[in-house]
N, C-alpha and C. Protein backbone atom coordinates (compact mmCIF):
# COMPACT_ATOMS: atom_id res chain seq x y z
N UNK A 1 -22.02 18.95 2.87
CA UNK A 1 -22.72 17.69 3.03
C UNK A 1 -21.79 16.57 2.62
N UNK A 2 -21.58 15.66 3.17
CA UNK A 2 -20.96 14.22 2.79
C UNK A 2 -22.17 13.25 2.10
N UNK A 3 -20.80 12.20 1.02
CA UNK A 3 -21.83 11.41 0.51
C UNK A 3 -21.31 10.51 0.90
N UNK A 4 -21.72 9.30 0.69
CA UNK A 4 -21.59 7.81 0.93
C UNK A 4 -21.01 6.85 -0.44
N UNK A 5 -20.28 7.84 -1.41
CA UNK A 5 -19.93 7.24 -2.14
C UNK A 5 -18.83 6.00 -2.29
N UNK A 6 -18.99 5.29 -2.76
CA UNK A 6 -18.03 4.06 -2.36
C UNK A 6 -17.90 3.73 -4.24
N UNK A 7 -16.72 3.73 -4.94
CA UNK A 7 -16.27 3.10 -6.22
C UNK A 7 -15.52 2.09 -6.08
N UNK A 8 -16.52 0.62 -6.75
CA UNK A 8 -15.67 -0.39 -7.07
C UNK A 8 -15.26 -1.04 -8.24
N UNK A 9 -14.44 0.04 -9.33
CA UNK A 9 -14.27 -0.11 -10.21
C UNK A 9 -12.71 -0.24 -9.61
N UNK A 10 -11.63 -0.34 -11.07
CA UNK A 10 -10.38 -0.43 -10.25
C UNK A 10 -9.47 0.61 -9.80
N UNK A 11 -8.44 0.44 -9.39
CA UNK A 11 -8.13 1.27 -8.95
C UNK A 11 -7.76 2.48 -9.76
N UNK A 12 -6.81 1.45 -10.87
CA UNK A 12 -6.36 2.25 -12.10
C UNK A 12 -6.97 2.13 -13.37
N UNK A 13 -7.28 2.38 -14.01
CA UNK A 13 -8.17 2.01 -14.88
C UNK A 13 -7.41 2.54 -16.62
N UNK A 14 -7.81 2.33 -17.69
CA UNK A 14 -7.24 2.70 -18.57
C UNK A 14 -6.75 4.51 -19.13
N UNK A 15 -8.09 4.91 -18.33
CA UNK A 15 -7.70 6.50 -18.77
C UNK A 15 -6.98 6.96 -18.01
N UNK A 16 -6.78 6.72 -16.59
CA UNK A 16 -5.72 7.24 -16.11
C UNK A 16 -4.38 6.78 -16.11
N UNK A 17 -4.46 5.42 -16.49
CA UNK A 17 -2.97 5.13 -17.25
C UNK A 17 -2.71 5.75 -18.56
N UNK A 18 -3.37 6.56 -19.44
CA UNK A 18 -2.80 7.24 -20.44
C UNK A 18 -2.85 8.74 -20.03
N UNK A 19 -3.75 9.31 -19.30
CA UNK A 19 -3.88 11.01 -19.12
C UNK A 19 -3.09 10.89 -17.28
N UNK A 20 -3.04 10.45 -16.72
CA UNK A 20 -2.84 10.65 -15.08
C UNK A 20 -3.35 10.45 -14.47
N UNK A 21 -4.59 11.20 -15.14
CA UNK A 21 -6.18 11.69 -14.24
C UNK A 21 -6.96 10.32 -14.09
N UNK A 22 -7.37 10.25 -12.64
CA UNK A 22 -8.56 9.23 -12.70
C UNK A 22 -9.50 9.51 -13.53
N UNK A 23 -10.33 8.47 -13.59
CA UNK A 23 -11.82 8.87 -14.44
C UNK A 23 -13.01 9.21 -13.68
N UNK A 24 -13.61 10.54 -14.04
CA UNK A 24 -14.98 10.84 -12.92
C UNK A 24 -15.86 9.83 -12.70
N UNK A 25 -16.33 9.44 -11.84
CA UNK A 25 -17.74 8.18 -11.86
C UNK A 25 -18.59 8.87 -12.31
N UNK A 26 -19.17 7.97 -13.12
CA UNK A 26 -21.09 8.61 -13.94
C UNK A 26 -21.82 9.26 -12.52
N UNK A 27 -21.40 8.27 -11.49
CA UNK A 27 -22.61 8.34 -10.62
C UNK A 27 -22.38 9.49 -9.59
N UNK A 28 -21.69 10.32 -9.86
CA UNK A 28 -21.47 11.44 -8.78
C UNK A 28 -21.75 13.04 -9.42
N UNK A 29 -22.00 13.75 -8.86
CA UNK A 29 -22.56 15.00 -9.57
C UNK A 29 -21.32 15.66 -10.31
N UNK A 30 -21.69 16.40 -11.03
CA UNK A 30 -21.02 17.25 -12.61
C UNK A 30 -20.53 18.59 -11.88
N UNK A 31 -21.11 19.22 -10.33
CA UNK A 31 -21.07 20.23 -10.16
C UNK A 31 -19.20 20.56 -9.81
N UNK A 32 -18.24 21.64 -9.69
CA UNK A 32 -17.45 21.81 -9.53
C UNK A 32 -16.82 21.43 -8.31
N UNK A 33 -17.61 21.65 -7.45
CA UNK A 33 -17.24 21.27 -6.07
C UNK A 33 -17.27 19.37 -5.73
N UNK A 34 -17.99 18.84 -6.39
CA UNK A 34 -17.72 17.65 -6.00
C UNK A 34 -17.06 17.20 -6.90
N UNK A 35 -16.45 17.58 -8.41
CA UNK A 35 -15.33 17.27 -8.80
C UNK A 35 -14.18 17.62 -8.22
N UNK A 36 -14.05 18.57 -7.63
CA UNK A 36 -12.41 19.21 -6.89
C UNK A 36 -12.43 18.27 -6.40
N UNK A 37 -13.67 17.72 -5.06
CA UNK A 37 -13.53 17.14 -4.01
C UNK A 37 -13.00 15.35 -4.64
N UNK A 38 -13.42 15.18 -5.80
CA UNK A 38 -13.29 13.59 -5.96
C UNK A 38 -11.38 13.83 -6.05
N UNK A 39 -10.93 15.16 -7.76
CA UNK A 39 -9.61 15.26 -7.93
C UNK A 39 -8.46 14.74 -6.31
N UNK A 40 -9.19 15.64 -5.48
CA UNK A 40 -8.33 15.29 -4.50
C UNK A 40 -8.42 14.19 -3.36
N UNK A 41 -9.34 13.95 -3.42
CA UNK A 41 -9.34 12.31 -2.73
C UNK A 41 -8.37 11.45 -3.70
N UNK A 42 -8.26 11.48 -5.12
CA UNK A 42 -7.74 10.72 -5.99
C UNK A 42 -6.21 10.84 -5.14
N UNK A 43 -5.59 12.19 -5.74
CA UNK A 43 -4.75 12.26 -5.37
C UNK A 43 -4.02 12.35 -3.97
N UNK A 44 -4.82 12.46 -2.83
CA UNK A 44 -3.99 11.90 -2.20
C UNK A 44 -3.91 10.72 -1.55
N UNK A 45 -4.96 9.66 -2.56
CA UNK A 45 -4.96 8.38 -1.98
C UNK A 45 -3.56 7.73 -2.46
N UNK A 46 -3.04 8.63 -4.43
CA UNK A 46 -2.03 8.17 -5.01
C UNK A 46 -0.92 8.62 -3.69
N UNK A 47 -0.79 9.97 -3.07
CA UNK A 47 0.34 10.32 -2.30
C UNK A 47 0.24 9.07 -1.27
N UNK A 48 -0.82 8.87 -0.68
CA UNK A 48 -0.46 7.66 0.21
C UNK A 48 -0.03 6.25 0.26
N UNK A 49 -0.13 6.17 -1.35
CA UNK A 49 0.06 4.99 -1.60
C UNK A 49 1.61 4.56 -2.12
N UNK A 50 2.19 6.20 -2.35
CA UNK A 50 3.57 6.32 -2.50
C UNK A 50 4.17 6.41 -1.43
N UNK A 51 3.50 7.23 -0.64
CA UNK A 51 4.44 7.35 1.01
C UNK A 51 4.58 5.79 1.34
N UNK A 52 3.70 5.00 1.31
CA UNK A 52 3.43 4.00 2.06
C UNK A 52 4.71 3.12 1.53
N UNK A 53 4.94 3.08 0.08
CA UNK A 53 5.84 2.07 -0.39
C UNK A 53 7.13 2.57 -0.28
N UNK A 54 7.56 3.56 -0.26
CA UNK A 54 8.51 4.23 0.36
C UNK A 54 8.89 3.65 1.99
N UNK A 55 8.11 4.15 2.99
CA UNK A 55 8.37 4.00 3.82
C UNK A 55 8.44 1.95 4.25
N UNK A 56 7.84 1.12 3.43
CA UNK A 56 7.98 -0.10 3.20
C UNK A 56 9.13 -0.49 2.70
N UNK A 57 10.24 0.46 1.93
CA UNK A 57 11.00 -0.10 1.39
C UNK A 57 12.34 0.43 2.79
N UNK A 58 11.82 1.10 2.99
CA UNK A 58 12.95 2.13 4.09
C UNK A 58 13.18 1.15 5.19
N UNK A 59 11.81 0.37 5.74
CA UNK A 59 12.09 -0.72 7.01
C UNK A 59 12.52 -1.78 6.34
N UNK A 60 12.57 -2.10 4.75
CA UNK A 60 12.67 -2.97 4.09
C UNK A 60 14.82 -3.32 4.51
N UNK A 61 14.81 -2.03 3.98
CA UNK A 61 16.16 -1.86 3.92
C UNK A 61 17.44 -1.50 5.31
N UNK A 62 16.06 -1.02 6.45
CA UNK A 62 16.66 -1.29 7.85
C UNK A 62 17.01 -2.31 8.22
N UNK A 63 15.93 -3.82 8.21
CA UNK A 63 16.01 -4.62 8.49
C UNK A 63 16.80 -5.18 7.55
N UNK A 64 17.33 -5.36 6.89
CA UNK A 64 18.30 -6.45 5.91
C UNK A 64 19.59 -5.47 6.61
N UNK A 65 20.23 -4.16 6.91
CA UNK A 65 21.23 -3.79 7.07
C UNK A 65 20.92 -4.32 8.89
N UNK A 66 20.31 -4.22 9.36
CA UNK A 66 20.18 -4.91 11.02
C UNK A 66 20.75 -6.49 10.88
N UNK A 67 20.24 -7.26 9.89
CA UNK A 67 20.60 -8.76 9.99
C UNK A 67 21.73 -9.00 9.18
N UNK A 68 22.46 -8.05 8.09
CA UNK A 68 23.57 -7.93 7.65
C UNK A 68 24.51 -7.63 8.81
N UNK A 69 24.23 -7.62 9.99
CA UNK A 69 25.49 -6.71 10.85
C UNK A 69 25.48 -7.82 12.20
N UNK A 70 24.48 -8.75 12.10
CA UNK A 70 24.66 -10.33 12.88
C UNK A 70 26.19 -11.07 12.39
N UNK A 71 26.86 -11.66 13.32
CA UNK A 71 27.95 -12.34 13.22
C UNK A 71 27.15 -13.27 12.67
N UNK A 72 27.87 -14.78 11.70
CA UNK A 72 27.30 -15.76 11.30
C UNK A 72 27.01 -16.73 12.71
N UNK A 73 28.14 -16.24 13.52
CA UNK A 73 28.43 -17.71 15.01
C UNK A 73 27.29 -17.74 15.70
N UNK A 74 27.04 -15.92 15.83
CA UNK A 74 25.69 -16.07 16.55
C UNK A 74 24.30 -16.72 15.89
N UNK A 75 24.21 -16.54 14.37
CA UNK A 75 23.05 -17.07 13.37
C UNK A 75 22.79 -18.58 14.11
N UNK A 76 23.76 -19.23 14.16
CA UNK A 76 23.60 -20.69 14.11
C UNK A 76 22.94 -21.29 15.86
N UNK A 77 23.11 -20.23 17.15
CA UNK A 77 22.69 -20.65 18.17
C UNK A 77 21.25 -20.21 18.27
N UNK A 78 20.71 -19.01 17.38
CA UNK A 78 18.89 -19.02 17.47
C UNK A 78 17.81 -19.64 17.89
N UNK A 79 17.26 -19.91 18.54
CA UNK A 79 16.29 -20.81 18.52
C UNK A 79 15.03 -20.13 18.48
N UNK A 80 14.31 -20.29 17.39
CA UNK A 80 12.80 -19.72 17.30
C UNK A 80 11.79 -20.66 17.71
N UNK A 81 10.94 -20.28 18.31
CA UNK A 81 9.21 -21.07 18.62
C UNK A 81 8.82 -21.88 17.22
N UNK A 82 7.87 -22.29 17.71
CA UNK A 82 6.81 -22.82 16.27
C UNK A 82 5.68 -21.35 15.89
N UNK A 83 5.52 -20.86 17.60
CA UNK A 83 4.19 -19.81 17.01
C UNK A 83 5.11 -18.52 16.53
N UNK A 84 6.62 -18.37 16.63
CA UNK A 84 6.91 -17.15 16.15
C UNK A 84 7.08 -17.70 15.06
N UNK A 85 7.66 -18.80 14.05
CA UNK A 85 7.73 -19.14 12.79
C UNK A 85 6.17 -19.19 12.04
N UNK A 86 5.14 -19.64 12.37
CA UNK A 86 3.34 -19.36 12.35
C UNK A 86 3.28 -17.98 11.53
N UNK A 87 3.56 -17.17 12.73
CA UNK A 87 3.44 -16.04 12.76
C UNK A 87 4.17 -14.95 11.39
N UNK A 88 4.97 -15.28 11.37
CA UNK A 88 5.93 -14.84 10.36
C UNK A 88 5.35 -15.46 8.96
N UNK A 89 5.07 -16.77 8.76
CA UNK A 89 4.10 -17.19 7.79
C UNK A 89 3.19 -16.90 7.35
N UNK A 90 2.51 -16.12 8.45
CA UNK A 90 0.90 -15.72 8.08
C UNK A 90 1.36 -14.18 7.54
N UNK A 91 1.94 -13.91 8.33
CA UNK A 91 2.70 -12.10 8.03
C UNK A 91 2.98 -12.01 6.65
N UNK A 92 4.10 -12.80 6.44
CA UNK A 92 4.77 -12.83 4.97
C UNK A 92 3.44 -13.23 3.90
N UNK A 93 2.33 -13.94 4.08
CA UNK A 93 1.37 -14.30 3.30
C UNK A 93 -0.05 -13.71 3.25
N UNK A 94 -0.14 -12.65 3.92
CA UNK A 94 -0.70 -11.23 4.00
C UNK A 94 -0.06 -10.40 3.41
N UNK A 95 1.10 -9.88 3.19
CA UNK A 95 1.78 -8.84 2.94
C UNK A 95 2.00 -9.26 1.21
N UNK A 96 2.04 -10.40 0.74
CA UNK A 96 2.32 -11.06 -0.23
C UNK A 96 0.97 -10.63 -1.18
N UNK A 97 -0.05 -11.00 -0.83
CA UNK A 97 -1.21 -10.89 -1.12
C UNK A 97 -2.17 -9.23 -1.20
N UNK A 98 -1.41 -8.52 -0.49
CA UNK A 98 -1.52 -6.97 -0.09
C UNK A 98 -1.21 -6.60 -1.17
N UNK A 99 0.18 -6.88 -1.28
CA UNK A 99 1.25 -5.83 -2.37
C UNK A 99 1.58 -6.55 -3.87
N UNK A 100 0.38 -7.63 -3.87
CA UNK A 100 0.65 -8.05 -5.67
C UNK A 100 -0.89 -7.46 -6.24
């Protein structure tokens, strides 16, 4: 059976910054099976949230070695839009707001 549980406490909270372990919610049953089931939702929301910054740092580091390998002569003839500069603004100020 599925539940509809939804926790909006935080993400990390104090006990699992000292033991690892998330903390069980009061509000979900004691029985074994829906503790396994919470343990591992925990954990692999943590694996995804490592893959994710990983793989953020990997395009992070594509793209700076892609624009490291631009001649400067060519830098200076560019010409960008207004809506691709927009765009890039709103991007960078989403992503800003995501990852603090």
């Amino acid at each position: 059976a599925r539940t509809k549980f939804h926790d909006e406490t935080a993400i990390v909270d104090e006990e699992e910054k000292t033991t690892g372990k998330p903390k069980y919610p009061e509000a979900l049953p004691r029985d074994p099976i829906s503790k396994s089931m919470f343990r591992t939702s925990a954990m692999m929301a943590r694996m995804i949230v490592s893959a994710s910054k990983k793989g953020a740092e990997k395009i992070d580091d594509y793209g700076e070695k892609k624009k490291d390998a631009i001649p400067e002569d060519k830098m200076k003839n560019v010409q960008v839009g207004r809506t691709s500069i927009k765009m890039a603004k709103a991007t960078r100020s989403v992503s800003e707001k995501t990852h603090s």
